[in-house]
PDB file of N, CA and C in Angstrom:
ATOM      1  N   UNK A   1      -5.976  -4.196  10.456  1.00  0.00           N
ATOM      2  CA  UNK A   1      -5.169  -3.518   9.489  1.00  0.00           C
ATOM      3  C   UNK A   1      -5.736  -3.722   8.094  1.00  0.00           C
ATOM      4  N   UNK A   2      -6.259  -5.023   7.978  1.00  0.00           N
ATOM      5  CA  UNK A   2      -6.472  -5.255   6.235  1.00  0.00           C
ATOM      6  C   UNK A   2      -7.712  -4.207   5.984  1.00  0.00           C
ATOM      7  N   UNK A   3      -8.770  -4.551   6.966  1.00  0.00           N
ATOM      8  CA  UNK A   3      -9.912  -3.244   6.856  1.00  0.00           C
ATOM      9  C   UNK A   3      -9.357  -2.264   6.461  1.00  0.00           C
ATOM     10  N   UNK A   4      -8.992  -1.757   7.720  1.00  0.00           N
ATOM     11  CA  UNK A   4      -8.275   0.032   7.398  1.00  0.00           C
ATOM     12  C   UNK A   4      -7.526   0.315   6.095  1.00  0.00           C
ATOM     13  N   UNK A   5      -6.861  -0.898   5.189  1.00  0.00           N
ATOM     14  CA  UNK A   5      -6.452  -0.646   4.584  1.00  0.00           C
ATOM     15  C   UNK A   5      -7.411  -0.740   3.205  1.00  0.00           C
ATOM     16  N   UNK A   6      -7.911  -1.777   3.190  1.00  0.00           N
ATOM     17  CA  UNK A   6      -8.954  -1.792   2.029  1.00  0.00           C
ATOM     18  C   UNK A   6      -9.900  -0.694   1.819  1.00  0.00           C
ATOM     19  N   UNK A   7     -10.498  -0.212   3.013  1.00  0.00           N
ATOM     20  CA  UNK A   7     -10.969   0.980   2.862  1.00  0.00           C
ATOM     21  C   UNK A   7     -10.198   2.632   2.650  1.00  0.00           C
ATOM     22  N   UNK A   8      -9.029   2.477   2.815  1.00  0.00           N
ATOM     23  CA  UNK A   8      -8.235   3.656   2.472  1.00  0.00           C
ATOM     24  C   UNK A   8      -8.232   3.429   1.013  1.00  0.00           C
ATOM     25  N   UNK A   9      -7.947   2.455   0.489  1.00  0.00           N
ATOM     26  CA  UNK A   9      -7.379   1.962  -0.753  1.00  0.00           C
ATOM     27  C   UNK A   9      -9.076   2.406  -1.972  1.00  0.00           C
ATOM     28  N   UNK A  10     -10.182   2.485  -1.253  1.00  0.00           N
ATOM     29  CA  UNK A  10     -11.516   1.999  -1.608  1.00  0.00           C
ATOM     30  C   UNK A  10     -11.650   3.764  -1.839  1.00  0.00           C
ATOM     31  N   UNK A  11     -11.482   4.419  -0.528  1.00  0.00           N
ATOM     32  CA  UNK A  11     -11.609   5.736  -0.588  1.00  0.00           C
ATOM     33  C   UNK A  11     -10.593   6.571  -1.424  1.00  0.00           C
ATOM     34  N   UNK A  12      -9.369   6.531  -1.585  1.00  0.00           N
ATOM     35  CA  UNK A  12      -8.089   7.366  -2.637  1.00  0.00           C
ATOM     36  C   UNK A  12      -8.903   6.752  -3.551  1.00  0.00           C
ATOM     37  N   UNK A  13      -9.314   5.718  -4.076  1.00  0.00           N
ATOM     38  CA  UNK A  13      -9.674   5.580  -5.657  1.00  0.00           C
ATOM     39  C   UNK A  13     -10.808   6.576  -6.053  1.00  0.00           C
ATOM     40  N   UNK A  14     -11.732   6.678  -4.944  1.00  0.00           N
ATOM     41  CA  UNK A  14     -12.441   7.804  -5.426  1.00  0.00           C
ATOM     42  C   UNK A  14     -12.182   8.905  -5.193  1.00  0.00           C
ATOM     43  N   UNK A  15     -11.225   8.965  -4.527  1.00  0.00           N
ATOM     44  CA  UNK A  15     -10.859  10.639  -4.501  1.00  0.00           C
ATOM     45  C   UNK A  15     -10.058  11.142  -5.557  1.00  0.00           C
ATOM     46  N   UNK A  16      -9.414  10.071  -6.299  1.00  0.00           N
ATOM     47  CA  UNK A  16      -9.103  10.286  -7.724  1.00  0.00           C
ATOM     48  C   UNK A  16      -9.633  10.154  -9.171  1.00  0.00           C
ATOM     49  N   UNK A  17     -10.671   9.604  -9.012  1.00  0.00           N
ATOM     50  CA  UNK A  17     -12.012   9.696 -10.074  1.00  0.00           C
ATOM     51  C   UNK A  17     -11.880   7.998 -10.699  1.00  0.00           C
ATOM     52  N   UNK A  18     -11.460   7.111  -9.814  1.00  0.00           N
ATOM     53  CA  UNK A  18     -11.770   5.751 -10.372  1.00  0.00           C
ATOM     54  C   UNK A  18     -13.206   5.638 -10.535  1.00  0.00           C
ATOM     55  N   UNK A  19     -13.790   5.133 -11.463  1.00  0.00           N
ATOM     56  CA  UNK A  19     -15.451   4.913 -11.362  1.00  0.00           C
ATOM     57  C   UNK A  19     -16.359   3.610 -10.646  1.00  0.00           C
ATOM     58  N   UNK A  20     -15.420   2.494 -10.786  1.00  0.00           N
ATOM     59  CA  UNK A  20     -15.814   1.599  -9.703  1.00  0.00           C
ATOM     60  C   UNK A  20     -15.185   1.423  -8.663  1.00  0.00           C
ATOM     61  N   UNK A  21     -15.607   0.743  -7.862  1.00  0.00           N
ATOM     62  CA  UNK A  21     -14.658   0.090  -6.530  1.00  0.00           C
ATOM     63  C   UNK A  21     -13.953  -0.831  -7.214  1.00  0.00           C
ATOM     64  N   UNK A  22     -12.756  -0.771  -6.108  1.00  0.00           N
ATOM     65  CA  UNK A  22     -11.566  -1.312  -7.006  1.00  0.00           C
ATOM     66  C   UNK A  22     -11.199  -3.243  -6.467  1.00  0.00           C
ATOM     67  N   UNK A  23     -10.806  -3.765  -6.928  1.00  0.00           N
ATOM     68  CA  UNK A  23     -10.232  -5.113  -6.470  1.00  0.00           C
ATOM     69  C   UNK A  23      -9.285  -4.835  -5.572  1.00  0.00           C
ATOM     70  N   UNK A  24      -9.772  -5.815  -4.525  1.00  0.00           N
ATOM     71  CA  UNK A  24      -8.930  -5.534  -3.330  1.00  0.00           C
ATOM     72  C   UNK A  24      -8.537  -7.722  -3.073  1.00  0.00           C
ATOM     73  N   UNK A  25      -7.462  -7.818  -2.445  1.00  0.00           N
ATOM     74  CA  UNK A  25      -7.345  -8.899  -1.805  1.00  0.00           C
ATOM     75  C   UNK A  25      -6.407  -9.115  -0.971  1.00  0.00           C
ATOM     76  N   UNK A  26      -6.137  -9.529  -0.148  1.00  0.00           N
ATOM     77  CA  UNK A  26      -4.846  -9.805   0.992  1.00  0.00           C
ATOM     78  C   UNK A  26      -5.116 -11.625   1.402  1.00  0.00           C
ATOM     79  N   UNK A  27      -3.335 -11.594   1.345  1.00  0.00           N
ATOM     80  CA  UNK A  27      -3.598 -12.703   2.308  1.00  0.00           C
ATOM     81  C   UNK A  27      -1.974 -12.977   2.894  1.00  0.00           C
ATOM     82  N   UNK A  28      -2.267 -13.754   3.965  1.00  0.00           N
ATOM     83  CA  UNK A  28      -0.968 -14.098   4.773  1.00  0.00           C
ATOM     84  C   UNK A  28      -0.167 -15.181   4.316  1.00  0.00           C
ATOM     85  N   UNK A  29       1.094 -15.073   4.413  1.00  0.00           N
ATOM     86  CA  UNK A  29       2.183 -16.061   3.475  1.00  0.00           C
ATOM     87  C   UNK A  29       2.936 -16.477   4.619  1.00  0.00           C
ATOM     88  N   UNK A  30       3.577 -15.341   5.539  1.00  0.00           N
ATOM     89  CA  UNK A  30       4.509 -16.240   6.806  1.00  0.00           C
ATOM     90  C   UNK A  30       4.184 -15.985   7.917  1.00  0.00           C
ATOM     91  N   UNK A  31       4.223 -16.038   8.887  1.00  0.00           N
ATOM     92  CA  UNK A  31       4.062 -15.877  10.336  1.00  0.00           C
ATOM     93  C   UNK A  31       4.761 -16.452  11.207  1.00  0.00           C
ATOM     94  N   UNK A  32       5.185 -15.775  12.062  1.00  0.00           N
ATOM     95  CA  UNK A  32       6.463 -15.323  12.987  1.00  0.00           C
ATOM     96  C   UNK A  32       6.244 -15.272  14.309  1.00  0.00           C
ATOM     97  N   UNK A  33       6.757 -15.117  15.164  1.00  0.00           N
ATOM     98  CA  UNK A  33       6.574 -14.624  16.198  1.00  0.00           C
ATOM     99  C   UNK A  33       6.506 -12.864  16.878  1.00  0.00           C
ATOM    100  N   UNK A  34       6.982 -12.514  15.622  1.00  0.00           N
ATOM    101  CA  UNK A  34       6.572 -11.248  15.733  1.00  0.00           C
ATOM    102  C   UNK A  34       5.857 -10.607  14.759  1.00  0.00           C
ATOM    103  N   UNK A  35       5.179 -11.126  14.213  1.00  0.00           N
ATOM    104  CA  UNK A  35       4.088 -11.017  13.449  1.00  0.00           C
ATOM    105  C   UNK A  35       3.940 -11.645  11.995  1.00  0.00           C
ATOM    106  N   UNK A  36       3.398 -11.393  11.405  1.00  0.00           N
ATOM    107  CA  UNK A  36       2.982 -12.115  10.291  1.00  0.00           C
ATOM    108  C   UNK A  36       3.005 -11.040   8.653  1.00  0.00           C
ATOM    109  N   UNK A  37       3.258 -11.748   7.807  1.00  0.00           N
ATOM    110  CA  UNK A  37       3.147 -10.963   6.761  1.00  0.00           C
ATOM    111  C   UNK A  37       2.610 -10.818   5.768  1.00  0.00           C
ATOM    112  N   UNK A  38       1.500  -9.448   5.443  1.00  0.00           N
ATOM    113  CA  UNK A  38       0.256 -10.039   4.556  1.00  0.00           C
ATOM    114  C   UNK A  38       0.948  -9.192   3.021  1.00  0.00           C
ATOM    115  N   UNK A  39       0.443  -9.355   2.716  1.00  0.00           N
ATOM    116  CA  UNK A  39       0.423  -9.186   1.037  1.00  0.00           C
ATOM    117  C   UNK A  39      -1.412  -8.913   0.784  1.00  0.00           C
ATOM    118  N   UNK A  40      -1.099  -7.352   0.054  1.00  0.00           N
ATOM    119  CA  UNK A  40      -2.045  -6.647  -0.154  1.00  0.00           C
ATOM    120  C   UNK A  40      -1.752  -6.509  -1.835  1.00  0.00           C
ATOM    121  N   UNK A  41      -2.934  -6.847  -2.582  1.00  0.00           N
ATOM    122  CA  UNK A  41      -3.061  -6.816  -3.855  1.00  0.00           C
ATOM    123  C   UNK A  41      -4.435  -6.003  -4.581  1.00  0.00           C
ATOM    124  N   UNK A  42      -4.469  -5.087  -5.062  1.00  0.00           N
ATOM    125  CA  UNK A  42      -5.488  -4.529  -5.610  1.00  0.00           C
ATOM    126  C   UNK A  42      -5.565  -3.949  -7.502  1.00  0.00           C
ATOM    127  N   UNK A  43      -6.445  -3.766  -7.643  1.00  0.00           N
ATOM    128  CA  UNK A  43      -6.714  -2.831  -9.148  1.00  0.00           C
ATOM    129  C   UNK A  43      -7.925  -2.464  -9.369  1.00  0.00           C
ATOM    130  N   UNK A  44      -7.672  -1.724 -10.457  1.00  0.00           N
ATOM    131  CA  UNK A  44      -8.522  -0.651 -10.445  1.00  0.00           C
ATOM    132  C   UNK A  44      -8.978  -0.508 -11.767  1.00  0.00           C
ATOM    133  N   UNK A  45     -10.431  -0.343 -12.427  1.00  0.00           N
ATOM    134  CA  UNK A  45     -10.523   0.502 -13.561  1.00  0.00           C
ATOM    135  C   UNK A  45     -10.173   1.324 -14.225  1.00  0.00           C
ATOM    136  N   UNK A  46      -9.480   1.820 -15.353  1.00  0.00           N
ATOM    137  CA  UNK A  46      -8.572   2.700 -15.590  1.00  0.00           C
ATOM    138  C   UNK A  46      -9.202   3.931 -16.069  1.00  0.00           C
ATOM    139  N   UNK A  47     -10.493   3.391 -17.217  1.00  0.00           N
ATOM    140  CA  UNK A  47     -11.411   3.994 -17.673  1.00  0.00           C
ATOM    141  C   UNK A  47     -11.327   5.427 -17.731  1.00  0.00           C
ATOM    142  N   UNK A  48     -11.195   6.988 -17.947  1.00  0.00           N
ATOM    143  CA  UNK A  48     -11.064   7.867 -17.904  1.00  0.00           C
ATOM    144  C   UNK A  48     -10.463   8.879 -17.157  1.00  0.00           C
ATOM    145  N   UNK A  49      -9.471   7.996 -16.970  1.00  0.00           N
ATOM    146  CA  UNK A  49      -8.467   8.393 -15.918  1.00  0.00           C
ATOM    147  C   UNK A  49      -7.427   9.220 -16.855  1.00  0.00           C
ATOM    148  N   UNK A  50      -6.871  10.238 -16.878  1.00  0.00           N
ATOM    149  CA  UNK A  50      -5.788  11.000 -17.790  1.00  0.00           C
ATOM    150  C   UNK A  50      -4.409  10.037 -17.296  1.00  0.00           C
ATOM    151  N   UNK A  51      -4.419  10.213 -15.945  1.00  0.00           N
ATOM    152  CA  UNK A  51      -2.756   9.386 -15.548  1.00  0.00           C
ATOM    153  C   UNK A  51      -3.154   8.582 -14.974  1.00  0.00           C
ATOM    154  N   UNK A  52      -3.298   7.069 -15.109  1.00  0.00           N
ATOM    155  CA  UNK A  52      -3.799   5.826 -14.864  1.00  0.00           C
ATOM    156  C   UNK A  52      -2.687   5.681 -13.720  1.00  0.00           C
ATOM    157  N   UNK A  53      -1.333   5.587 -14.379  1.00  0.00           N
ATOM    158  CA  UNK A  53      -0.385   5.239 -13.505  1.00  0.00           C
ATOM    159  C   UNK A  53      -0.221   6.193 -12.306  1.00  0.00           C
ATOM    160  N   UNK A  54       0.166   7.883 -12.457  1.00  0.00           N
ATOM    161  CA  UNK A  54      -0.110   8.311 -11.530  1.00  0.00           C
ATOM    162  C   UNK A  54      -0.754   7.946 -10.106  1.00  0.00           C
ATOM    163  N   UNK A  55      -2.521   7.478 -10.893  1.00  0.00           N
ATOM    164  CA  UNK A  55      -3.324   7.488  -9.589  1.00  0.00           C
ATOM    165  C   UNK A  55      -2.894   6.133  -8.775  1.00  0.00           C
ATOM    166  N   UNK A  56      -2.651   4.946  -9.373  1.00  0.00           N
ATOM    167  CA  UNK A  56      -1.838   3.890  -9.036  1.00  0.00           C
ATOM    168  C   UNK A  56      -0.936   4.544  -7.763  1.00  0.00           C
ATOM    169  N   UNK A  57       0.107   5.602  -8.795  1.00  0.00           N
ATOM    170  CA  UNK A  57       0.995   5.523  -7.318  1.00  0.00           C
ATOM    171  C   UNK A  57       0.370   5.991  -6.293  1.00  0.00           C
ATOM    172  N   UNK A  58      -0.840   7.021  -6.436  1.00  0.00           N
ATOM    173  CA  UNK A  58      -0.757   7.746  -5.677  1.00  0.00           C
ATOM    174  C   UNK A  58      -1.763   6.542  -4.725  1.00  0.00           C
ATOM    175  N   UNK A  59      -2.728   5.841  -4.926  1.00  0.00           N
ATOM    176  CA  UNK A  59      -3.537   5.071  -3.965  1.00  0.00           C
ATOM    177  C   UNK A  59      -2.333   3.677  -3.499  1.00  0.00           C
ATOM    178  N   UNK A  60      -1.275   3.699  -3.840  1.00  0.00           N
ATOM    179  CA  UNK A  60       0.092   2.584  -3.594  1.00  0.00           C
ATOM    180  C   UNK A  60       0.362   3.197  -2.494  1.00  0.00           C
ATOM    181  N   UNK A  61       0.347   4.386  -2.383  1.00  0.00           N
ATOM    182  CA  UNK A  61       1.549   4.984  -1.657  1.00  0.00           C
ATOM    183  C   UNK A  61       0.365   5.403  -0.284  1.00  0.00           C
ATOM    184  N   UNK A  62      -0.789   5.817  -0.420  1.00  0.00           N
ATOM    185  CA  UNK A  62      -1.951   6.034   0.714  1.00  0.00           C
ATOM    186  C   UNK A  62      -2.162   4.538   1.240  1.00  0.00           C
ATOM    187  N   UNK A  63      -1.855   3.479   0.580  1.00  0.00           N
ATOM    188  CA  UNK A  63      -2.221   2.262   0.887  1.00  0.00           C
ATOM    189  C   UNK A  63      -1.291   2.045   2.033  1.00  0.00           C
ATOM    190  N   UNK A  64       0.020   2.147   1.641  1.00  0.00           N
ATOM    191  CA  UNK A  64       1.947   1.473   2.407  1.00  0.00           C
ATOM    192  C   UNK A  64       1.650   2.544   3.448  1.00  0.00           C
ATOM    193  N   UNK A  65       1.218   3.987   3.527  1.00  0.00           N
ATOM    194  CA  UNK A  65       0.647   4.768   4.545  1.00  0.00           C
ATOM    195  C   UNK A  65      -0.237   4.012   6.165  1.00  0.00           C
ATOM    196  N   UNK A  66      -0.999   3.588   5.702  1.00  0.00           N
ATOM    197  CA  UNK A  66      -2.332   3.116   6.106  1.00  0.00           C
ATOM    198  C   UNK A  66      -1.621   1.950   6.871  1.00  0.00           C
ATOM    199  N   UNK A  67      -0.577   1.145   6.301  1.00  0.00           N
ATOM    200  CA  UNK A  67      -0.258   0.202   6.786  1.00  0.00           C
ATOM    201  C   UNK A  67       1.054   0.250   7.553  1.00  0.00           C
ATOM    202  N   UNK A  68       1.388   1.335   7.729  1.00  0.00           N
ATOM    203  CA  UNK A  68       2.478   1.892   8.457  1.00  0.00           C
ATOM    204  C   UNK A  68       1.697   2.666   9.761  1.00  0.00           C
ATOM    205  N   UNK A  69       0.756   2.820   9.908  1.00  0.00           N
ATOM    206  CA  UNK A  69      -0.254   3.438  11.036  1.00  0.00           C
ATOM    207  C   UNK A  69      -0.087   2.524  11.630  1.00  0.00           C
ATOM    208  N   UNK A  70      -0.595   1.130  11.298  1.00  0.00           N
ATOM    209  CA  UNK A  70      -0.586  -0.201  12.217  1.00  0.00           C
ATOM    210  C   UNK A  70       0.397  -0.695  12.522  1.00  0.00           C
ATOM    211  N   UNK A  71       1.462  -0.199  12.311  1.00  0.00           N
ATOM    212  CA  UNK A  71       3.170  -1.065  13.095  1.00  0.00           C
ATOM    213  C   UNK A  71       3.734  -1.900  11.814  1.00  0.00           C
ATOM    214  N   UNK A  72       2.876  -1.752  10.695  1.00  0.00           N
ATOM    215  CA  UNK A  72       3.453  -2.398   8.598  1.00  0.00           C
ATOM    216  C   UNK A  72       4.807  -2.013   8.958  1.00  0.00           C
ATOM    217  N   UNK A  73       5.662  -2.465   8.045  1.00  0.00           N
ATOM    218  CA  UNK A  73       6.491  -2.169   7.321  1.00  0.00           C
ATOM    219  C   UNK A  73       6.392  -2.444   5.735  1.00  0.00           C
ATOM    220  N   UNK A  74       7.481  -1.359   4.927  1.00  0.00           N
ATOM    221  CA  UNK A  74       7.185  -1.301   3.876  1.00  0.00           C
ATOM    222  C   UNK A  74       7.867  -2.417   3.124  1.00  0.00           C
ATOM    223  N   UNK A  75       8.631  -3.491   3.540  1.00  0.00           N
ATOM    224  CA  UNK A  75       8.920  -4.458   2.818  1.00  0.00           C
ATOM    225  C   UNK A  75       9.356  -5.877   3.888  1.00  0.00           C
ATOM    226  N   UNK A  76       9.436  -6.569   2.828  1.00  0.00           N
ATOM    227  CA  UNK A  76       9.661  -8.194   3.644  1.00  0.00           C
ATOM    228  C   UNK A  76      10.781  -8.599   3.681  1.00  0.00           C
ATOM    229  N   UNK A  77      11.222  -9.741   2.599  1.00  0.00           N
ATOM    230  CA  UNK A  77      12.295  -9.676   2.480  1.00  0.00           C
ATOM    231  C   UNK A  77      13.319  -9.302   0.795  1.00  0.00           C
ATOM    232  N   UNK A  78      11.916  -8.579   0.275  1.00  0.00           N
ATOM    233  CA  UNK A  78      12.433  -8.558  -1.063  1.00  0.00           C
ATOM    234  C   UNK A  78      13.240  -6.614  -1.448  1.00  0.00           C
ATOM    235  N   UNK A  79      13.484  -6.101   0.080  1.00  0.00           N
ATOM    236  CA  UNK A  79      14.025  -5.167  -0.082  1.00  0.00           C
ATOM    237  C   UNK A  79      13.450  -3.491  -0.741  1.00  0.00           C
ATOM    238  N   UNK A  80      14.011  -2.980  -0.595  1.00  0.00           N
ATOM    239  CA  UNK A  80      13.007  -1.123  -0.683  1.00  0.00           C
ATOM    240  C   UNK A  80      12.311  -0.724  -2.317  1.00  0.00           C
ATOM    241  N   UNK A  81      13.713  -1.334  -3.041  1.00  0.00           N
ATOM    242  CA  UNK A  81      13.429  -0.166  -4.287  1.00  0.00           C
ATOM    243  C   UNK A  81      13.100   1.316  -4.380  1.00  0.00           C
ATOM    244  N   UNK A  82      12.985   1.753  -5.971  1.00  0.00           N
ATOM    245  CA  UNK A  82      12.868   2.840  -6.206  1.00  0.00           C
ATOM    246  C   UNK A  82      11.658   3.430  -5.640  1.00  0.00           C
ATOM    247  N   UNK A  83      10.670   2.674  -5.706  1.00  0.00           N
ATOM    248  CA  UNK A  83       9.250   3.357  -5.548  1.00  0.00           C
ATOM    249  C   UNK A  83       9.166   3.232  -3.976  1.00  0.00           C
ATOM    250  N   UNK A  84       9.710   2.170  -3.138  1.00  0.00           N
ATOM    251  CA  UNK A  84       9.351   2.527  -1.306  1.00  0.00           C
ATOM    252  C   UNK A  84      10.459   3.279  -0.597  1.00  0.00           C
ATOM    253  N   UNK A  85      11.515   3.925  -1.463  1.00  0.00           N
ATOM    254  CA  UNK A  85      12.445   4.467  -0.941  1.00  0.00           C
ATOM    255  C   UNK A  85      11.947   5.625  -0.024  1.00  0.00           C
ATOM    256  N   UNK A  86      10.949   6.629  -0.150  1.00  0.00           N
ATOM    257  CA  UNK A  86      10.692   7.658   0.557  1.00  0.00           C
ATOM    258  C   UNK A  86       9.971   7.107   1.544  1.00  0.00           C
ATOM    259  N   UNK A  87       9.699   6.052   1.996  1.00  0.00           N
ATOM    260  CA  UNK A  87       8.976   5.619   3.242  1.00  0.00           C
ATOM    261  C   UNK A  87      10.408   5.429   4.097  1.00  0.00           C
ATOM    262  N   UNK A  88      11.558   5.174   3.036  1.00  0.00           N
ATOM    263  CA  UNK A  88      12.475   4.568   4.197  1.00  0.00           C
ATOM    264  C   UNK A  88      12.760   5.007   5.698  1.00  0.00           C
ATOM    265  N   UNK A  89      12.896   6.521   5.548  1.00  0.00           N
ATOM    266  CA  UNK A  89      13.336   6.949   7.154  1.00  0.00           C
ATOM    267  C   UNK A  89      12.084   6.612   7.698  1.00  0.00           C
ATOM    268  N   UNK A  90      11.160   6.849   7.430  1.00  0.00           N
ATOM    269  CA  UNK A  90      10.015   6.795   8.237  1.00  0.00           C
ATOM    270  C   UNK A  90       9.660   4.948   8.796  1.00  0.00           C
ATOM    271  N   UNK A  91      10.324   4.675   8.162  1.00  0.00           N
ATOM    272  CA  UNK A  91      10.371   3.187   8.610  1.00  0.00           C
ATOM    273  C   UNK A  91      11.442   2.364   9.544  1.00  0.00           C
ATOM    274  N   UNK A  92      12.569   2.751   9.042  1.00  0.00           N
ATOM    275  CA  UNK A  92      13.944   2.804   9.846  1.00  0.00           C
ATOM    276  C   UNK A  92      14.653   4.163  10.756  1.00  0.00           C
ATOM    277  N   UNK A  93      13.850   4.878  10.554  1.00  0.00           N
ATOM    278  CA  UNK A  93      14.912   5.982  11.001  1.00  0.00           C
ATOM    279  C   UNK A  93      15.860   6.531  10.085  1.00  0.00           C
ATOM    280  N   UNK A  94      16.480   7.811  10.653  1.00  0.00           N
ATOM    281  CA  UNK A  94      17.434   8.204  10.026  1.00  0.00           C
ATOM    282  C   UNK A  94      18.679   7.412  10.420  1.00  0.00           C
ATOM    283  N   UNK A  95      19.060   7.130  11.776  1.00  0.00           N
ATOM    284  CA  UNK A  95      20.249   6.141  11.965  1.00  0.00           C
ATOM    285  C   UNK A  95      19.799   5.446  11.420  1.00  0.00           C
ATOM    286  N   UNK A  96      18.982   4.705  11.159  1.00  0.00           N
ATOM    287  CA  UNK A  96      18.990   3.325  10.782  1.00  0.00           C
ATOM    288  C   UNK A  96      19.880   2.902   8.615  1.00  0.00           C
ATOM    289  N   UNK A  97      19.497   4.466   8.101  1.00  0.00           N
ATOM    290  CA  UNK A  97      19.720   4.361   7.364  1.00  0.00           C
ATOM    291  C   UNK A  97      21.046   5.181   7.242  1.00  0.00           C
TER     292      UNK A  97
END
């Protein structure tokens, strides 16, 4: 998963005109018996970017993608917020929510 994801994360930056490769890092904090939970941290050069933040969301959101292919979920225990709310059904279901 961290591959697949670093490289999704590696590829949206250039598909949005970042000029370098971006900082990538993960690492694991708990582990469970039903799996474990990594924490994915990255950035990026901002450098001539018109919407810096934009592209942010937009390689955030291809990233929580990428990691929802592999059985991810979009949060731990610190809950959805504004910005992972549209993953929700896709994560819980519609009953679920």
């Amino acid at each position: 998963m961290c591959t697949a994801v670093n490289k999704r994360i590696i590829s949206e930056c250039k598909k949005h005109g970042v000029q370098k490769e971006p900082f990538i890092s993960s690492r694991v904090t708990q582990v469970y018996d039903t799996g474990a939970v990594v924490y994915v941290y990255f950035g990026f050069l901002y450098y001539g970017l018109k919407d810096p933040v934009g592209v942010y969301s937009q390689v955030e959101d291809a990233a929580r993608d990428e990691i929802m292919k592999y059985g991810g979920s979009i949060s731990h225990h610190h809950g959805i917020g504004k910005l992972r709310k549209k993953f929700l059904p896709r994560s819980i279901g519609e009953t679920g929510i």
